[in-house]
N, C-alpha and C. Protein backbone atom coordinates (compact mmCIF):
# COMPACT_ATOMS: atom_id res chain seq x y z
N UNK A 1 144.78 55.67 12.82
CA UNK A 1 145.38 56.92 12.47
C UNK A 1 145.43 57.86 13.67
N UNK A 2 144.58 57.75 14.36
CA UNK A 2 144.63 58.68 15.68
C UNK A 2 145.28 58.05 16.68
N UNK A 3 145.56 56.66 16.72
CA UNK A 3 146.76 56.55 17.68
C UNK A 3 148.19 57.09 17.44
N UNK A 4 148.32 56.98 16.24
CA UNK A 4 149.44 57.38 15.22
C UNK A 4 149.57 58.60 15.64
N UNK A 5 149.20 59.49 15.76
CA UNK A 5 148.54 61.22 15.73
C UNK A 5 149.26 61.32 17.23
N UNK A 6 148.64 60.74 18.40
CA UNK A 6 148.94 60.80 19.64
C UNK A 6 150.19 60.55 19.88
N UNK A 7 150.61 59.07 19.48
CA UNK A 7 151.88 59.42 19.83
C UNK A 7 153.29 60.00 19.13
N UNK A 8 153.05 60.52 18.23
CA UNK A 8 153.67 61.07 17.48
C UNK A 8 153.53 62.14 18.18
N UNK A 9 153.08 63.10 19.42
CA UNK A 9 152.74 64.31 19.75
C UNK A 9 153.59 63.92 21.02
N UNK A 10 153.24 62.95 21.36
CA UNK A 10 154.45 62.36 22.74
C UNK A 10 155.36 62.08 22.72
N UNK A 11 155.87 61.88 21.35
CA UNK A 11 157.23 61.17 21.29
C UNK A 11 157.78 62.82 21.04
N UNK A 12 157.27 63.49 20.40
CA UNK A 12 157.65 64.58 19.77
C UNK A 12 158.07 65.78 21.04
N UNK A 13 156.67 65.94 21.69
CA UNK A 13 157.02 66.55 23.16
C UNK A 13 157.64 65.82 24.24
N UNK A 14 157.95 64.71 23.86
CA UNK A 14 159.22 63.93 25.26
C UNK A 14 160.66 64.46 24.76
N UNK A 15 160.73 64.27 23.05
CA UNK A 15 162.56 64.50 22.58
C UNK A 15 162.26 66.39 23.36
N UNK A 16 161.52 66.55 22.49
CA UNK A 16 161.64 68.54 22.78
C UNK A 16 162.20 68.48 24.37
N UNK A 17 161.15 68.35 25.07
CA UNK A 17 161.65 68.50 26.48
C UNK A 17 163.12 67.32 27.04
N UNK A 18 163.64 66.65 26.59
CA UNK A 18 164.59 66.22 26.78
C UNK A 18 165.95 66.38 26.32
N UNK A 19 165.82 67.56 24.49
CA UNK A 19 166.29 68.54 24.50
C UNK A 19 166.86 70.25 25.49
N UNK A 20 165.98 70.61 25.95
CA UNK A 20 166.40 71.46 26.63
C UNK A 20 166.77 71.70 28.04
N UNK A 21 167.74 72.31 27.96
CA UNK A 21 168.42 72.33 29.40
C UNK A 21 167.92 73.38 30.90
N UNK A 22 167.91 72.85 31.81
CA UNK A 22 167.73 73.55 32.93
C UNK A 22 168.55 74.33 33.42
N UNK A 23 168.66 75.51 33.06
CA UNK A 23 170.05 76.47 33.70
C UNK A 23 169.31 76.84 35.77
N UNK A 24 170.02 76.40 36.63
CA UNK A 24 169.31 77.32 37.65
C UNK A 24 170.00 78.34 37.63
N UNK A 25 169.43 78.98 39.06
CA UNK A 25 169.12 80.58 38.88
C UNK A 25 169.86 80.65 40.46
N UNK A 26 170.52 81.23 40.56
CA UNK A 26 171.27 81.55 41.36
C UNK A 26 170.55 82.84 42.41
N UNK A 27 169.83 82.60 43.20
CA UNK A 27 168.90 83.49 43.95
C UNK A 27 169.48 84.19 45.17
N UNK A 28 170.70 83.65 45.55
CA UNK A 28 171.24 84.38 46.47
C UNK A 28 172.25 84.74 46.15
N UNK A 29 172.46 85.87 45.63
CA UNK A 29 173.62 86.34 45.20
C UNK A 29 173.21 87.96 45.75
N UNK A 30 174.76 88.33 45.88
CA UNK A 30 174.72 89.62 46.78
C UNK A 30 174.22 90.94 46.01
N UNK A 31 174.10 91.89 46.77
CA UNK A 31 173.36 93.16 46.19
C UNK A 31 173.91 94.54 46.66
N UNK A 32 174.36 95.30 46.34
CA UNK A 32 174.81 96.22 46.84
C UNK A 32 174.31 97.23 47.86
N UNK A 33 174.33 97.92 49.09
CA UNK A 33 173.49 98.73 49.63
C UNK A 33 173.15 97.76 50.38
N UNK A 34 171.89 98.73 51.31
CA UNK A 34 170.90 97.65 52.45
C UNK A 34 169.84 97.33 51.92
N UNK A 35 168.79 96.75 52.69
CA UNK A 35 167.79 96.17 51.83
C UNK A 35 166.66 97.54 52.36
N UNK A 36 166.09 97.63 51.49
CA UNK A 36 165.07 99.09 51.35
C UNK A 36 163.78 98.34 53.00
N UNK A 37 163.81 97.09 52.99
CA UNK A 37 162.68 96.83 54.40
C UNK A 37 163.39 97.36 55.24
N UNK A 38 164.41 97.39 55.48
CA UNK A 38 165.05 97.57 56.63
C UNK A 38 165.43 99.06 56.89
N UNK A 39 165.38 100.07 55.95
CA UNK A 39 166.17 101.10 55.74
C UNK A 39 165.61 102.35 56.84
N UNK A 40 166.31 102.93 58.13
CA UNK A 40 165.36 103.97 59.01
C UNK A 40 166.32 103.42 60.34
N UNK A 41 166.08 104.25 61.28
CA UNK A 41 166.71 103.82 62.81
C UNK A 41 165.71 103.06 63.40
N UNK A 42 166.01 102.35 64.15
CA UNK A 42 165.60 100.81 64.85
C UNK A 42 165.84 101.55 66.29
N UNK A 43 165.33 100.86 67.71
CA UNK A 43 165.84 101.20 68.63
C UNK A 43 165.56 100.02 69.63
N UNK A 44 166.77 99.77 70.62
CA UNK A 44 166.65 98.29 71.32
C UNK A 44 165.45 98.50 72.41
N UNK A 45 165.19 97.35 72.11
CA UNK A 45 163.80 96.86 73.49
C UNK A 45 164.06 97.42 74.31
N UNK A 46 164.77 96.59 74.63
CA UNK A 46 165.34 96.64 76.49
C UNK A 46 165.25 97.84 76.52
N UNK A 47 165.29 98.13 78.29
CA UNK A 47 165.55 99.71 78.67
C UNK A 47 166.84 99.75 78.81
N UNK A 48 167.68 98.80 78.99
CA UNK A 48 169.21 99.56 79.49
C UNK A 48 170.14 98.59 78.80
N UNK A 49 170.73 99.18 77.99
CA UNK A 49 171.40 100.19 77.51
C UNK A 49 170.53 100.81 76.32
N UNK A 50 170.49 101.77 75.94
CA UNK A 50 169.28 102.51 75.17
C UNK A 50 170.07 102.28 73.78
N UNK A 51 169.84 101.52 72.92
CA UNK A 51 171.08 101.97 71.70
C UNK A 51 169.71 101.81 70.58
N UNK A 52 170.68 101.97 69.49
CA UNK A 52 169.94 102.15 68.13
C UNK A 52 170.74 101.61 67.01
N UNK A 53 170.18 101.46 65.91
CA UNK A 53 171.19 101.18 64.75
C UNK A 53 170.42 101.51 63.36
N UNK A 54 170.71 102.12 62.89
CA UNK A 54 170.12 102.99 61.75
C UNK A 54 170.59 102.26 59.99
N UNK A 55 169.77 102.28 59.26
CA UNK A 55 170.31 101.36 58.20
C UNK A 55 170.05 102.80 56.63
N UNK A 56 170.84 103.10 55.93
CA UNK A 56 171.48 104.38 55.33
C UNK A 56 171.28 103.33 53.81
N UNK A 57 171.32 103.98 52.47
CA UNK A 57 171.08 103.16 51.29
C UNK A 57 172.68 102.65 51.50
N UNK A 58 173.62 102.90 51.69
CA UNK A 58 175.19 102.26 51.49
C UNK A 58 175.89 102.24 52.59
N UNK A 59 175.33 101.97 54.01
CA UNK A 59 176.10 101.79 55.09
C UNK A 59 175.38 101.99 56.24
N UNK A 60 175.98 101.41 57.49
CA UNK A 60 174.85 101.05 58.83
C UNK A 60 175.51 102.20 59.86
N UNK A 61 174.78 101.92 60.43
CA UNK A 61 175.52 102.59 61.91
C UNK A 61 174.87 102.51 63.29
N UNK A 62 175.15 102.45 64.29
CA UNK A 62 174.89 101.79 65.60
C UNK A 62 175.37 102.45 66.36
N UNK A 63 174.85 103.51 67.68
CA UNK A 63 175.89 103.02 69.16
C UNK A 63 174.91 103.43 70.24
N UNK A 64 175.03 103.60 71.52
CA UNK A 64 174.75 103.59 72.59
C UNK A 64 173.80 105.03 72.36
N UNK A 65 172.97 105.25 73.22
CA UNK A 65 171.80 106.55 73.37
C UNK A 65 172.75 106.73 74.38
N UNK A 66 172.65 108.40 74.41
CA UNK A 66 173.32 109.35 75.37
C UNK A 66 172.69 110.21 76.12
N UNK A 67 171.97 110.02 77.64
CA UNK A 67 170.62 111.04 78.20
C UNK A 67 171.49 112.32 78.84
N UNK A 68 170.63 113.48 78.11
CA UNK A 68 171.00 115.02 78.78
C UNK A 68 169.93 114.82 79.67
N UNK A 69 170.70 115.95 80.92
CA UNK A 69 169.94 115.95 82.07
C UNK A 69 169.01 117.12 81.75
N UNK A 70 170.04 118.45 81.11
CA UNK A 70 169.27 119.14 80.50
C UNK A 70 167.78 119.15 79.86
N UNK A 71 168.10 118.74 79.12
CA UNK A 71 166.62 118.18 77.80
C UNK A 71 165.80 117.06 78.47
N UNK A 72 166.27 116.45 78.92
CA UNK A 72 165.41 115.11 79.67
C UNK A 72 164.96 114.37 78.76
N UNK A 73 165.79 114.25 78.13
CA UNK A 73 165.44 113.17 76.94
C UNK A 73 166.75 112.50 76.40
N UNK A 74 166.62 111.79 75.46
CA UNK A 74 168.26 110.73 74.92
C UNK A 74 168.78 111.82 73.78
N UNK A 75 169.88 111.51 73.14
CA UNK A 75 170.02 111.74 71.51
C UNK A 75 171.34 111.08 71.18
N UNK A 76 171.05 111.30 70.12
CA UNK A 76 172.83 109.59 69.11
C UNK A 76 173.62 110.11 69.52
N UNK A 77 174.43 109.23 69.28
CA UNK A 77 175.66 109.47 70.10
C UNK A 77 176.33 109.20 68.13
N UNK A 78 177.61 109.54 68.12
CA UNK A 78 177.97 108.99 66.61
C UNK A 78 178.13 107.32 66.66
N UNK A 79 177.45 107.58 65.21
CA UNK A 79 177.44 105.95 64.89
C UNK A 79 178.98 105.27 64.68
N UNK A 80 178.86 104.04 64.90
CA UNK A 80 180.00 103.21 64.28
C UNK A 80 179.14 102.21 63.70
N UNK A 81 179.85 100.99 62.76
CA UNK A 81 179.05 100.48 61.60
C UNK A 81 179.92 99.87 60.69
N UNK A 82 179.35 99.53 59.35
CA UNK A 82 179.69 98.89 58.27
C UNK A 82 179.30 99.76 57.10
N UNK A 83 180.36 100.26 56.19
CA UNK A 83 180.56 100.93 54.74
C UNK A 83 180.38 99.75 54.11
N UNK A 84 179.92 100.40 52.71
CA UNK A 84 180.55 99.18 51.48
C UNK A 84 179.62 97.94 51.21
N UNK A 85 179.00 98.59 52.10
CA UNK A 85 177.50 97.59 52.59
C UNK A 85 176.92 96.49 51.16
N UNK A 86 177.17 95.27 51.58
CA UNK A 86 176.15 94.16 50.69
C UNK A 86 175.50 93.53 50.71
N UNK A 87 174.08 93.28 50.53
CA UNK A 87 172.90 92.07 51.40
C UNK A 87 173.01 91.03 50.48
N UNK A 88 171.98 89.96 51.09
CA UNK A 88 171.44 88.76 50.11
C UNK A 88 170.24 88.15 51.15
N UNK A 89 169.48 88.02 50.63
CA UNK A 89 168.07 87.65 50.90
C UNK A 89 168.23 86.71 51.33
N UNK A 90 168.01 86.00 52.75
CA UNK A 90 168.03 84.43 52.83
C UNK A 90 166.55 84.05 52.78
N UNK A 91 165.36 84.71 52.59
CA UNK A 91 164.43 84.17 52.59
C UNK A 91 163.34 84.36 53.51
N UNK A 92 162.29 85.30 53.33
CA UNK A 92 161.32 85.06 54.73
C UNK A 92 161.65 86.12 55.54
N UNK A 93 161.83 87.46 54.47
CA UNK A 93 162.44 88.69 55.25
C UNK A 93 163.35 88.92 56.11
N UNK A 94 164.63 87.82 55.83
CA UNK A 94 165.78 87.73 56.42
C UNK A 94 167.02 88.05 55.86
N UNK A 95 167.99 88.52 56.47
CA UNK A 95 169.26 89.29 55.19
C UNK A 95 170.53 89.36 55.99
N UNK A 96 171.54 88.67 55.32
CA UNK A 96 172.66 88.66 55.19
C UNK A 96 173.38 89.96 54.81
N UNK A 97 173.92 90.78 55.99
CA UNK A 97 174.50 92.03 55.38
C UNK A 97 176.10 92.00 55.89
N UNK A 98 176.92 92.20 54.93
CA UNK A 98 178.42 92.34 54.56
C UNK A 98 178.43 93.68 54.21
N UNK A 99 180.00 93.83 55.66
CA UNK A 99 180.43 94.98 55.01
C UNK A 99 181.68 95.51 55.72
N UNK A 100 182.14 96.54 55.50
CA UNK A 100 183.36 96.88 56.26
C UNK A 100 183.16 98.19 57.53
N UNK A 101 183.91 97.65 58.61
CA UNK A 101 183.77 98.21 60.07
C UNK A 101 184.17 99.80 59.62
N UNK A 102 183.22 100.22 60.44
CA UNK A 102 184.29 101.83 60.22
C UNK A 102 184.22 102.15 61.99
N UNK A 103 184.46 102.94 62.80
CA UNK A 103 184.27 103.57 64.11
C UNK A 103 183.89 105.11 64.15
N UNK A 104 183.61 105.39 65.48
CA UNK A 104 183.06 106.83 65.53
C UNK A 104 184.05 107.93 64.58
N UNK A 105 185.29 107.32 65.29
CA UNK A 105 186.10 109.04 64.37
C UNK A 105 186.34 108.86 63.00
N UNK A 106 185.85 108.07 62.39
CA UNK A 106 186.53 107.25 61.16
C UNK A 106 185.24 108.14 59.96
N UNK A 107 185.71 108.24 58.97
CA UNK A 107 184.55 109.01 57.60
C UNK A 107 184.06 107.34 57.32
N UNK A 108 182.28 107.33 57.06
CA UNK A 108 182.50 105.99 56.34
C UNK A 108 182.44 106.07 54.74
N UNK A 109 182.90 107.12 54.42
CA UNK A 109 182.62 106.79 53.07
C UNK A 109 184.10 105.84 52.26
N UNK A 110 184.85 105.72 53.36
CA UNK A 110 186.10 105.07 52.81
C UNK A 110 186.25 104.14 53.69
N UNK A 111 187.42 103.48 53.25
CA UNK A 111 187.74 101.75 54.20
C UNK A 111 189.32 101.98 54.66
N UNK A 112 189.36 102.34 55.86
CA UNK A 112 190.40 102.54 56.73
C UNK A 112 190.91 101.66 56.48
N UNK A 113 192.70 101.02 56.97
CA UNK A 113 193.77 100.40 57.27
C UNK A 113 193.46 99.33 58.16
N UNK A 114 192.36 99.69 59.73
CA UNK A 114 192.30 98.93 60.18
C UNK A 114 190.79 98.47 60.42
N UNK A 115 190.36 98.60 59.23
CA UNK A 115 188.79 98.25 58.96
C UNK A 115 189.07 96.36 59.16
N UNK A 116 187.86 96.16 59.02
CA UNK A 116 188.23 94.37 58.90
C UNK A 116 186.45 94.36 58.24
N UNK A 117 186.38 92.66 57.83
CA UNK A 117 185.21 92.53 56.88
C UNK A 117 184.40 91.74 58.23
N UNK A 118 183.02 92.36 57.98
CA UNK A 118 182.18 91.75 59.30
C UNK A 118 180.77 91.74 58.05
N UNK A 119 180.28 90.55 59.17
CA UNK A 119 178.74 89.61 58.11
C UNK A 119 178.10 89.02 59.31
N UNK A 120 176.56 89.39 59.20
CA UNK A 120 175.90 89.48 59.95
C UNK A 120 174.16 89.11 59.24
N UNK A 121 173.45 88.66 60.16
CA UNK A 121 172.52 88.47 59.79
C UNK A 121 171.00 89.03 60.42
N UNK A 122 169.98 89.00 59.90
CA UNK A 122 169.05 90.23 60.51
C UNK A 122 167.93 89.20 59.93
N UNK A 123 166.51 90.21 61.03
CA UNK A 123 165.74 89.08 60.38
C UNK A 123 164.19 90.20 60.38
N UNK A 124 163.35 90.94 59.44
CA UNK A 124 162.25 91.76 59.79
C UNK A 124 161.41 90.88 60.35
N UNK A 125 161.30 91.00 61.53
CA UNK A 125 160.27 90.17 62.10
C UNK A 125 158.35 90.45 62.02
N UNK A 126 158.28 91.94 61.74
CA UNK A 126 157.16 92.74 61.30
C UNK A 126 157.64 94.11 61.04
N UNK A 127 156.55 94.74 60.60
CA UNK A 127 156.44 96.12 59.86
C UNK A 127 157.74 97.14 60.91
N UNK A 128 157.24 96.75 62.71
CA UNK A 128 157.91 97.47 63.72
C UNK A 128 159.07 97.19 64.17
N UNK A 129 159.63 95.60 63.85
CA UNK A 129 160.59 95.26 65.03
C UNK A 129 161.36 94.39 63.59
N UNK A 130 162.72 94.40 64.54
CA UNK A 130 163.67 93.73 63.49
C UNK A 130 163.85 92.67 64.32
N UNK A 131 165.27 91.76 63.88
CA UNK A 131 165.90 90.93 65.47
C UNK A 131 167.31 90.65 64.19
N UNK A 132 168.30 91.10 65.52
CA UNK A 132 170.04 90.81 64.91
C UNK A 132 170.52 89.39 65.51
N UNK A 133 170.50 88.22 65.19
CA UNK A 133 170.98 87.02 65.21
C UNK A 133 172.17 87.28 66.04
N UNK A 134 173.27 88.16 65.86
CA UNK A 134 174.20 88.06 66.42
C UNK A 134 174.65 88.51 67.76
N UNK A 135 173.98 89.51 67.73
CA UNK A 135 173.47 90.40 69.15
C UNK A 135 172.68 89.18 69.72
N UNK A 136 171.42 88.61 69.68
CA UNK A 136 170.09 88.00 70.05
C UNK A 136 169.78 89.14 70.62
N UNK A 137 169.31 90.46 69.72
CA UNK A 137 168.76 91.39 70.05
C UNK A 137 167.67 91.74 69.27
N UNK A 138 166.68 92.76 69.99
CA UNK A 138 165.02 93.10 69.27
C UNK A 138 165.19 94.40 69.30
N UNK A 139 165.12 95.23 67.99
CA UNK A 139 164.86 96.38 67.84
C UNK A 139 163.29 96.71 67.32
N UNK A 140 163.08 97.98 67.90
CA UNK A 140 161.93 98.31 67.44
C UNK A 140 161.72 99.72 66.34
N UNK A 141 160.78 99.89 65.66
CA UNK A 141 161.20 101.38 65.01
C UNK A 141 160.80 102.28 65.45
N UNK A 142 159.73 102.49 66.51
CA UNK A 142 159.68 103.64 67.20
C UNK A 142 160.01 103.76 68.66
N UNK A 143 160.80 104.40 69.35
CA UNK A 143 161.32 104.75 70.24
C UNK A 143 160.08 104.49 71.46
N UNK A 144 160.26 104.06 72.99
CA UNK A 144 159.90 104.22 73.68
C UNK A 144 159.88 105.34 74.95
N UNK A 145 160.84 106.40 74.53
CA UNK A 145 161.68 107.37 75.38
C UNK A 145 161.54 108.49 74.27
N UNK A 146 161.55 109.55 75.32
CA UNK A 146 161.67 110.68 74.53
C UNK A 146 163.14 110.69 74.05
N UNK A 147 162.87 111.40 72.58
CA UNK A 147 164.51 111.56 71.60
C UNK A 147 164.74 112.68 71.30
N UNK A 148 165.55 113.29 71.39
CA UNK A 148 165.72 114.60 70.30
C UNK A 148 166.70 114.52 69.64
N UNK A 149 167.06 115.75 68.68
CA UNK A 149 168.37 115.73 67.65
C UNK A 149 168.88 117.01 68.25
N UNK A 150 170.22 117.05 68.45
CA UNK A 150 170.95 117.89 68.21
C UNK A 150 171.89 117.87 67.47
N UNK A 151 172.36 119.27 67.16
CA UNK A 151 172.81 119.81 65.64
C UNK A 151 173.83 120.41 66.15
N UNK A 152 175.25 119.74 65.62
CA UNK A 152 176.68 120.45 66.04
C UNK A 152 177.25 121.71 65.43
């Protein structure tokens, strides 16, 4: 009777589980915005050319540091970048970000005529430093040079 018992519990939990289906899960699928690790201005290693690239909840922006002789220090120059911004996680604090070009004189809250679609990949390497695959560049998040802001 207790063999009876047993497999009647195996046969029973083999149909069940051979009943139900495995749906996967689709884990890389895109997301709107940047990814919140990444989100703050970055600034390149190197000493020369001084640039930066700043990551915004819905769009990037990037360009060259500009030194006053005045101030003796750098400050942004206007960004150019990607609106419309979309990530996807590749895994291991790495991200796939899509989005559309905008340039300095351009508003990004819209997608110009001669915008085009650019995809790029990034990788948090720690808490301080990023690295852009496409560049083979190392940003860091705090500046090595004095910065200031000025206000137009």
């Amino acid at each position: 009777m207790r063999f009876f018992k047993i497999s009647l519990a195996v046969v029973t939990l083999g149909v069940g589980l051979g009943l139900t289906t495995v749906t996967p899960v689709k884990a890389s699928t895109y997301h709107s915005g940047t990814p919140k690790a990444l989100r703050g201005t970055w600034y390149l290693v190197t000493d020369s050319p001084k640039q930066y690239i700043t990551y915004w909840q819905n769009h990037t922006g990037m360009n060259t540091l500009v030194y006053s002789n005045n101030l003796q220090a750098y400050y942004k120059n206007d960004p150019y970048g990607l609106t419309y911004v979309k990530y996807k996680s590749l895994g291991n604090d790495a991200y796939r970000i899509a989005g559309w070009t905008y340039s300095t004189n351009q508003d990004y809250r819209g997608i110009a005529s001669n915008s085009e679609h650019y995809t790029y990949n990034v990788k948090k390497i720690s808490k301080n430093y990023i690295y852009l695959y496409d560049r083979n560049t190392v940003y860091r998040k705090k500046p090595n040079f004095r910065l200031v802001t000025i206000n137009y």
